[in-house]
Protein backbone atom coordinates (compact mmCIF):
# COMPACT_ATOMS: atom_id res chain seq x y z
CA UNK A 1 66.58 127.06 98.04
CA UNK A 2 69.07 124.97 95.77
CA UNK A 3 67.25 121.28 95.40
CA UNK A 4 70.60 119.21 95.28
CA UNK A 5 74.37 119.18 96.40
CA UNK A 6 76.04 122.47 96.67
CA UNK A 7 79.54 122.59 94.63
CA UNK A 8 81.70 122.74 98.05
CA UNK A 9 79.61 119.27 98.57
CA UNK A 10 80.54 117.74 95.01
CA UNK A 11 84.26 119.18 95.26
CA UNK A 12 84.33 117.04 98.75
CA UNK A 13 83.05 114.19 97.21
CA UNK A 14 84.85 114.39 94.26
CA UNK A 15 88.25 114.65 96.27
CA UNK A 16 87.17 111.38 98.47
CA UNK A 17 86.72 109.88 95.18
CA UNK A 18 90.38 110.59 94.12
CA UNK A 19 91.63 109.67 97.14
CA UNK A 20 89.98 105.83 97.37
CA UNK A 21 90.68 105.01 93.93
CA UNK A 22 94.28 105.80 94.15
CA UNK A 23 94.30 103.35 97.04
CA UNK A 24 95.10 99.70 96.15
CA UNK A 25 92.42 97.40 95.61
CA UNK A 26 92.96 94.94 99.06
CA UNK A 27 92.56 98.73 100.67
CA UNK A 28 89.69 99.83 98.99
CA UNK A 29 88.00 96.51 100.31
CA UNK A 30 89.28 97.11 103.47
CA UNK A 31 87.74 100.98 103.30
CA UNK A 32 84.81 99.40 102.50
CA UNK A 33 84.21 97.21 104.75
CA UNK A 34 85.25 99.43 107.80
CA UNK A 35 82.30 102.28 106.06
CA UNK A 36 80.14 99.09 105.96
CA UNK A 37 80.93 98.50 109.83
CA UNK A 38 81.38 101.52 111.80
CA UNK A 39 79.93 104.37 112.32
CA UNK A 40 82.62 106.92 113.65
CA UNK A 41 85.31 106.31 111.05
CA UNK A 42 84.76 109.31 108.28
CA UNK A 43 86.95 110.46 105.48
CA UNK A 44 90.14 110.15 104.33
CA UNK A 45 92.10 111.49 107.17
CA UNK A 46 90.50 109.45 109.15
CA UNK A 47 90.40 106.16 107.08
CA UNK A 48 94.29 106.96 106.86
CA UNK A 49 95.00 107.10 110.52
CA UNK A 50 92.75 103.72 111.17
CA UNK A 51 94.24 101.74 108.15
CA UNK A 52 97.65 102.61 109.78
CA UNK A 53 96.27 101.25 112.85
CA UNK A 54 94.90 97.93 111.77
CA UNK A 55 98.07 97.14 109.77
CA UNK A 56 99.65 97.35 113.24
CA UNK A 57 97.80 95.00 114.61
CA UNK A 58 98.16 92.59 112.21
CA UNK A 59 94.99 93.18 109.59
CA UNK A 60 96.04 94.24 106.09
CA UNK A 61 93.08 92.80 104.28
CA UNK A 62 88.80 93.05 104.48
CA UNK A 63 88.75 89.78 104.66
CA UNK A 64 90.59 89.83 107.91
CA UNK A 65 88.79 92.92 109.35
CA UNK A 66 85.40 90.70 108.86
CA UNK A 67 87.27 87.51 110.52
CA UNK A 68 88.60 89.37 113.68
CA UNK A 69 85.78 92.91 113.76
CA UNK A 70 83.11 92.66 116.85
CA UNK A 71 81.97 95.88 117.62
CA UNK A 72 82.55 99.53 117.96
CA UNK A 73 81.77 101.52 121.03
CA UNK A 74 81.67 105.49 121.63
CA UNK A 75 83.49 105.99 124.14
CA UNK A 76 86.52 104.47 125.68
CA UNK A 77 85.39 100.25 127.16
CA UNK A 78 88.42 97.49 128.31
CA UNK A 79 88.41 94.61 127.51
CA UNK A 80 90.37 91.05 128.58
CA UNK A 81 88.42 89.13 125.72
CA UNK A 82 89.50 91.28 122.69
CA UNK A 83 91.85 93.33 121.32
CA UNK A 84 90.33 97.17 121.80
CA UNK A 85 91.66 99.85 119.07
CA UNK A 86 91.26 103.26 120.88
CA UNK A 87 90.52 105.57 118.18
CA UNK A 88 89.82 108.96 118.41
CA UNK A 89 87.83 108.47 121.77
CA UNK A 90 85.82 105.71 120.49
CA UNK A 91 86.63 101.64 120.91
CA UNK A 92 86.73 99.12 118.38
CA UNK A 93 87.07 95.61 119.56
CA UNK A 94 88.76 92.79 117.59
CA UNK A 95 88.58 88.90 118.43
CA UNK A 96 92.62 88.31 118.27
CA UNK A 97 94.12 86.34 114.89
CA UNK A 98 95.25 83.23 115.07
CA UNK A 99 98.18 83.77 112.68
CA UNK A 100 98.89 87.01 115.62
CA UNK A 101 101.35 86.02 118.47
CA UNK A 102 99.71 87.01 121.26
């Protein structure tokens, strides 16, 4: 038995490598923040689809993730308190912005 990362495992992490350093710097801090935060948000697809999701509601920056971020749920929850992100089955609830109409 191989003591260490199998090549398919270094190509993978070599390509997730590419991909966040070809990502501006306000979006690498906002990458790492959500990795720092969540638990159900992997890779780049994934990062991709959630990014384009945050912008939408009105957070472009880490700084603003940390401001706004509560909690993540598996599983679908409602809330009248927060904003809730549905994404991909899982919840994500954000306290609103105060620069965000409402």
């Amino acid at each position: 038995m191989s003591a260490g990362l199998s090549r398919e495992s270094l190509k993978e992490r070599q390509r997730y490598a590419d991909w966040y350093e070809e990502k501006p710097l306000q979006q690498q801090l906002l990458i790492d923040e959500i990795a720092e935060q969540t638990y159900y948000i992997l890779g780049e697809v994934q990062n991709n689809l959630f990014l384009e999701l945050l912008m939408q509601n009105g957070i472009d920056t880490a700084d603003q993730f940390v401001d706004s971020f509560c909690v993540e749920y598996e599983g679908v929850v409602e809330s009248d308190e927060f904003i809730v992100i549905i994404f991909e089955g899982n919840s994500y609830l954000f306290r609103r912005l105060c620069s965000r109409s409402q």
